[in-house]
N, C-alpha and C. Protein backbone atom coordinates (compact mmCIF):
# COMPACT_ATOMS: atom_id res chain seq x y z
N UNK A 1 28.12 -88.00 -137.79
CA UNK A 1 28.96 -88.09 -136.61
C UNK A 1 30.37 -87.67 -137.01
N UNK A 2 31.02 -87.00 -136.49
CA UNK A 2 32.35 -86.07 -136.97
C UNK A 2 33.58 -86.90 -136.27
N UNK A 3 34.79 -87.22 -137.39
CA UNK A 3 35.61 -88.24 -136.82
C UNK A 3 36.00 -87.93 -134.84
N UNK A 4 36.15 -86.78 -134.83
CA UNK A 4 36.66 -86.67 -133.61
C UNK A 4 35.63 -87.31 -132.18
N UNK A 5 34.35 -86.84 -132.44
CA UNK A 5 33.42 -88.12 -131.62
C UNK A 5 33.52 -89.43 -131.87
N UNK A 6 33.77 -89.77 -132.97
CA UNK A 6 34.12 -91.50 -133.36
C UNK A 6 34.99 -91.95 -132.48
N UNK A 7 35.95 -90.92 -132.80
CA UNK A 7 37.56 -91.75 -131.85
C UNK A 7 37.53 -91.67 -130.50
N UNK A 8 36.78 -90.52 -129.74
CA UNK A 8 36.28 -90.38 -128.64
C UNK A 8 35.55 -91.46 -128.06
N UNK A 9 34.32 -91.71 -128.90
CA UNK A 9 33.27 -92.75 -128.08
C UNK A 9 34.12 -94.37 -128.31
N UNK A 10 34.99 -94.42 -129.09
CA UNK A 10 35.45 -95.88 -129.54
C UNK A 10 36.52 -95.90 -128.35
N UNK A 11 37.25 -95.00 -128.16
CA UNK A 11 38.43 -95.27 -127.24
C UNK A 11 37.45 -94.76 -125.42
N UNK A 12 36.04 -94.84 -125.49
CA UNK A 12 35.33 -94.20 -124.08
C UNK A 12 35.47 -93.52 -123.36
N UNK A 13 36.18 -92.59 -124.36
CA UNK A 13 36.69 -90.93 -123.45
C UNK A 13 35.72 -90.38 -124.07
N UNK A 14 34.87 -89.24 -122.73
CA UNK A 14 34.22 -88.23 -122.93
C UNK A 14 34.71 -87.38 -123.58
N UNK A 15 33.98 -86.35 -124.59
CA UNK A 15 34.46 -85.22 -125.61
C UNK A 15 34.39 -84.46 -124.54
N UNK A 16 34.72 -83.24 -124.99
CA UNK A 16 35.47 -81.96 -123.36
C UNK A 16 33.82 -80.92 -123.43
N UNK A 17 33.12 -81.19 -124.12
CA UNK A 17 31.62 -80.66 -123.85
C UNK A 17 30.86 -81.72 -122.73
N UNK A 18 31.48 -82.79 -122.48
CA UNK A 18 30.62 -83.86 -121.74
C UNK A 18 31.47 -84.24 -120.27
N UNK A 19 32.52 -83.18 -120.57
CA UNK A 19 33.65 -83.44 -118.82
C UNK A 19 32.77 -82.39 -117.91
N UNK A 20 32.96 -82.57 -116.78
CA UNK A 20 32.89 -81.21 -115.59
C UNK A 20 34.20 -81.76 -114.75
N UNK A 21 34.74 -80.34 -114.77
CA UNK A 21 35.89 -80.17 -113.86
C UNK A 21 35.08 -79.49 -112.58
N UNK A 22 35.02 -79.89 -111.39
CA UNK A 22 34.88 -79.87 -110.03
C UNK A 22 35.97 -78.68 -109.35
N UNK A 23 35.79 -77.67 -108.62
CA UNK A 23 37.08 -77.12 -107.62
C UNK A 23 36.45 -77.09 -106.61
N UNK A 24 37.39 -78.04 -105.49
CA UNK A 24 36.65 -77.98 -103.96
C UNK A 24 37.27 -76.72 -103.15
N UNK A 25 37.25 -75.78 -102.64
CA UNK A 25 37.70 -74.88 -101.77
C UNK A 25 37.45 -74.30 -100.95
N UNK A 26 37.68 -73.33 -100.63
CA UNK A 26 37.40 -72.19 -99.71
C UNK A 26 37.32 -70.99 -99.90
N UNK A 27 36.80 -69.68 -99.36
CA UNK A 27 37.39 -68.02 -100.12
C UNK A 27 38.38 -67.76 -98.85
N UNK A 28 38.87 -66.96 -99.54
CA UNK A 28 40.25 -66.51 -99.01
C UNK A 28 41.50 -67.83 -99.00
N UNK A 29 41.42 -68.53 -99.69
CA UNK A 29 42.58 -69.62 -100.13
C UNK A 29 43.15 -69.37 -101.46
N UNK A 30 44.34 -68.74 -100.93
CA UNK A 30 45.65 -68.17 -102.12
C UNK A 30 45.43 -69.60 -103.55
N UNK A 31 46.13 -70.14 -102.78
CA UNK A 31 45.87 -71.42 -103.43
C UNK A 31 44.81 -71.72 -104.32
N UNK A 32 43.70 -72.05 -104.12
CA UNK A 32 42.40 -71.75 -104.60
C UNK A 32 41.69 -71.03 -105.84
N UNK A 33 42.66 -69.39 -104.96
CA UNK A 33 42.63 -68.71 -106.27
C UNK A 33 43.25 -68.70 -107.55
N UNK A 34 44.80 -69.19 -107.24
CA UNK A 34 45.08 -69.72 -108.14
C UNK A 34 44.64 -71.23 -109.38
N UNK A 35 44.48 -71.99 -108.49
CA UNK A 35 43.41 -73.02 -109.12
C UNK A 35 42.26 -72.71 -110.35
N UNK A 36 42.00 -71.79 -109.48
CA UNK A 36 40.35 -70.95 -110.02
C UNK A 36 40.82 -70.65 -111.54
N UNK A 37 41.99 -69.37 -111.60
CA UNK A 37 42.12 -68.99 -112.43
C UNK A 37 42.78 -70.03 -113.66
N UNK A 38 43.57 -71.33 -113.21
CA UNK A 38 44.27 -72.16 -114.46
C UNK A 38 43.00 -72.90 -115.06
N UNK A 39 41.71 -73.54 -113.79
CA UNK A 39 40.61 -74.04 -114.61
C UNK A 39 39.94 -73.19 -115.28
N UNK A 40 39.70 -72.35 -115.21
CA UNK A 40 38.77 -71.14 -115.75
C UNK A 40 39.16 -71.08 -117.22
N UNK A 41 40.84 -70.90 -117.07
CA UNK A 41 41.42 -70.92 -118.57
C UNK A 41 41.41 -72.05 -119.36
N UNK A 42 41.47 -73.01 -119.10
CA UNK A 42 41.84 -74.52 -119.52
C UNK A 42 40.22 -74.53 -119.65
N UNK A 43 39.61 -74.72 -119.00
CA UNK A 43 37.94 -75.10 -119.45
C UNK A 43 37.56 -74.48 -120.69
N UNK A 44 37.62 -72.93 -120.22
CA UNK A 44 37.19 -72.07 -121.65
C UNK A 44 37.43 -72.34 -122.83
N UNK A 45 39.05 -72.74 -122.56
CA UNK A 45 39.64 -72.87 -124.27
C UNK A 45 39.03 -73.70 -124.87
N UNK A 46 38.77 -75.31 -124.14
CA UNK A 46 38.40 -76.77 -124.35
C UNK A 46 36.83 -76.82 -124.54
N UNK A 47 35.85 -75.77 -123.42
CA UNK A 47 34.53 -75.86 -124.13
C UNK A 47 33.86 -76.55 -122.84
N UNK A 48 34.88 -76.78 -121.90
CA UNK A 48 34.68 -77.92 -121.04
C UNK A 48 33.83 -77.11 -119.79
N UNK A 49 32.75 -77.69 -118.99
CA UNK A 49 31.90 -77.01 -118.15
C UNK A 49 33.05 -77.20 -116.67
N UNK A 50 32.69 -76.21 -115.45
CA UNK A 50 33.31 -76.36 -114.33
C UNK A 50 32.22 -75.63 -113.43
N UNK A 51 32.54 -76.08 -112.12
CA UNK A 51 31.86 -75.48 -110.96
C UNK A 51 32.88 -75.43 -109.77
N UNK A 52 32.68 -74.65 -108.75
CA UNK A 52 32.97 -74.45 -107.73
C UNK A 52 32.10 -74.96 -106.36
N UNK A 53 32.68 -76.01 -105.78
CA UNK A 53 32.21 -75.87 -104.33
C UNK A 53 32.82 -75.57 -103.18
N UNK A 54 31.98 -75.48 -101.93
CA UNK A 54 32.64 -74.23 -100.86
C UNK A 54 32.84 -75.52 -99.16
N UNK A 55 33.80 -75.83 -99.02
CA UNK A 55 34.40 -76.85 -98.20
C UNK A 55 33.03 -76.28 -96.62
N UNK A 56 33.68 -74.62 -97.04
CA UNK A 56 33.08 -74.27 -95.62
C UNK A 56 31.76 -74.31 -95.55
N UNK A 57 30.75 -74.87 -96.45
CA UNK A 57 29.22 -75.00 -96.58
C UNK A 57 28.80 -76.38 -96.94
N UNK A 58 29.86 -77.08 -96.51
CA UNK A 58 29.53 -78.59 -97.22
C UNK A 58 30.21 -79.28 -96.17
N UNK A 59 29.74 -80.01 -95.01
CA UNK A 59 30.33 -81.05 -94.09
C UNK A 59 31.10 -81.99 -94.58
N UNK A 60 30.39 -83.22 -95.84
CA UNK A 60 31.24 -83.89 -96.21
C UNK A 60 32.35 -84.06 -96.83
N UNK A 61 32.49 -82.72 -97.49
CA UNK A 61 33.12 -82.26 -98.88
C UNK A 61 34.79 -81.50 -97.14
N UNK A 62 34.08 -81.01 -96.58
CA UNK A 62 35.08 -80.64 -95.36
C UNK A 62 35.70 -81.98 -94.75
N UNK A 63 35.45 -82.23 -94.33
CA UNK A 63 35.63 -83.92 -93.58
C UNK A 63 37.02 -84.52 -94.58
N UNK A 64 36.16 -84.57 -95.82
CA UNK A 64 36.68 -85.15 -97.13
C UNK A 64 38.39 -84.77 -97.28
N UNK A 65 38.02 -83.76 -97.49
CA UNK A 65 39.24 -82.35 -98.24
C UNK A 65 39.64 -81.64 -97.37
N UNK A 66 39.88 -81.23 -96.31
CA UNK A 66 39.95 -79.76 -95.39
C UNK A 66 41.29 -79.90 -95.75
N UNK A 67 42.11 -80.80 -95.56
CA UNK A 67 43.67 -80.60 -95.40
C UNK A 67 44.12 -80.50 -96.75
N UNK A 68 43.64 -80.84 -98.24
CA UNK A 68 44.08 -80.88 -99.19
C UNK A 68 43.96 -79.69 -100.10
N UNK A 69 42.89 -78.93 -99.49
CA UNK A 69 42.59 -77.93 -101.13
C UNK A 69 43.44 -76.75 -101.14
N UNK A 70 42.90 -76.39 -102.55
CA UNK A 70 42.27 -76.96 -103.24
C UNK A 70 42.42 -78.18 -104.20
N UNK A 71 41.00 -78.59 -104.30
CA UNK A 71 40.91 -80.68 -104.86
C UNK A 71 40.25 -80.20 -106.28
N UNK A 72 41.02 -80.37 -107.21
CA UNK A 72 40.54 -80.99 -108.44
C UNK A 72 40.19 -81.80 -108.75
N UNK A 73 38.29 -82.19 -109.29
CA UNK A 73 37.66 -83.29 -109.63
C UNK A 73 37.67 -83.48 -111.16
N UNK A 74 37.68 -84.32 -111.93
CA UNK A 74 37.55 -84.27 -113.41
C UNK A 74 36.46 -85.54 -113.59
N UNK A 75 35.33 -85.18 -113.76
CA UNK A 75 33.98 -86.26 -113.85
C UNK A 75 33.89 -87.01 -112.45
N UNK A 76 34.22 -86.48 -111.54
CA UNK A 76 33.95 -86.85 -110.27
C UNK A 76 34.97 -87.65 -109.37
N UNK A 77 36.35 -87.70 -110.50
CA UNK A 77 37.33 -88.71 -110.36
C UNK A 77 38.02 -87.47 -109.47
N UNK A 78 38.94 -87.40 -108.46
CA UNK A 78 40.40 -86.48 -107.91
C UNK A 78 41.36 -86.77 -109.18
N UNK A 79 41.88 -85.58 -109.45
CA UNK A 79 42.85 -85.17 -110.59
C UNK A 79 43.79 -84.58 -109.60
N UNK A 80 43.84 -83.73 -108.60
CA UNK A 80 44.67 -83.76 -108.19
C UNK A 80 44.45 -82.36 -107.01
N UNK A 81 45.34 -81.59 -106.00
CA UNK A 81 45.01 -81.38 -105.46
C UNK A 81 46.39 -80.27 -104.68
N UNK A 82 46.14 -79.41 -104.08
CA UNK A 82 47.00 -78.07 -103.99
C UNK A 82 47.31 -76.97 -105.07
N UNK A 83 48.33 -77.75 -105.86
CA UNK A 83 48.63 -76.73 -107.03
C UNK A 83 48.27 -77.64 -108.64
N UNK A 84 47.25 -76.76 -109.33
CA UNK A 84 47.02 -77.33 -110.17
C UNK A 84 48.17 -77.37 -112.15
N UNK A 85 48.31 -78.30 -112.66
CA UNK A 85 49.14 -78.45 -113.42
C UNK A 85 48.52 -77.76 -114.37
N UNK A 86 48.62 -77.10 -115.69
CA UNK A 86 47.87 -76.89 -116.30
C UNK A 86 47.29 -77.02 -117.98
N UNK A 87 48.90 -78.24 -118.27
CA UNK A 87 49.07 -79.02 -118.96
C UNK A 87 48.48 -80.23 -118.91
N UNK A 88 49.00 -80.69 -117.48
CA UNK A 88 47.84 -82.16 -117.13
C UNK A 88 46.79 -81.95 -116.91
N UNK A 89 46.18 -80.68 -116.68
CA UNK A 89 44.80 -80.63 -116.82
C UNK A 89 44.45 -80.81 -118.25
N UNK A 90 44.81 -79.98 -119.09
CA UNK A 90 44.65 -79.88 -120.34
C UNK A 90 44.82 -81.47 -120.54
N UNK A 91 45.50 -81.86 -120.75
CA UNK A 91 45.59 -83.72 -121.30
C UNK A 91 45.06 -84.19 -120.18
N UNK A 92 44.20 -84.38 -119.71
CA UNK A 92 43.48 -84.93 -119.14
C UNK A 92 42.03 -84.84 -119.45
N UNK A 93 41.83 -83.90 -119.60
CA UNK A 93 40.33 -82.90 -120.79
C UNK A 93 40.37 -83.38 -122.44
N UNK A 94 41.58 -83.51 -123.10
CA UNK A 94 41.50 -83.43 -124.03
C UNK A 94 41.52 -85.05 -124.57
N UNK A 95 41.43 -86.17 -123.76
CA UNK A 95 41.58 -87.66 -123.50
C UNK A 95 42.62 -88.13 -124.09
């Protein structure tokens, strides 16, 4: 077991192979796209998995979010939402 999982599982932060970062949105949202592109980068570097869902194909996820996105999820938790940070993403991934 390699110190860096030790200190991980002892302090019960997920390692950044075991996060999913969530983006709730829409297409054609400026916003969004921007989002897209800071997780895309921040995941890659970290190793960390992400997905995209589509507000306009999802009732609850609309209901939920319409006025906010794009919504950043980090393990299912809201991280945050419009413009994404991309430092606090990063320390937030990295526990």
């Amino acid at each position: 077991m390699s110190a860096l999982f030790r200190r991980t599982a002892k302090a019960g932060k997920k390692a950044p192979g075991e996060r999913l970062v969530t983006l709730i949105g829409k297409p054609g949202c400026h916003l969004c796209d921007d989002a897209r592109e800071v997780i895309a980068g921040v995941c890659g570097e970290l190793g960390v998995a992400w997905e995209e869902k589509d507000i306009t194909r999802d009732e609850a996820l609309h209901k939920e979010y319409w006025e906010q996105i794009p919504v950043v999820l980090v393990d299912g938790e809201q991280h945050t939402f419009w413009r994404v940070d991309e430092g606090r993403l990063r320390r937030e991934l990295q526990g």
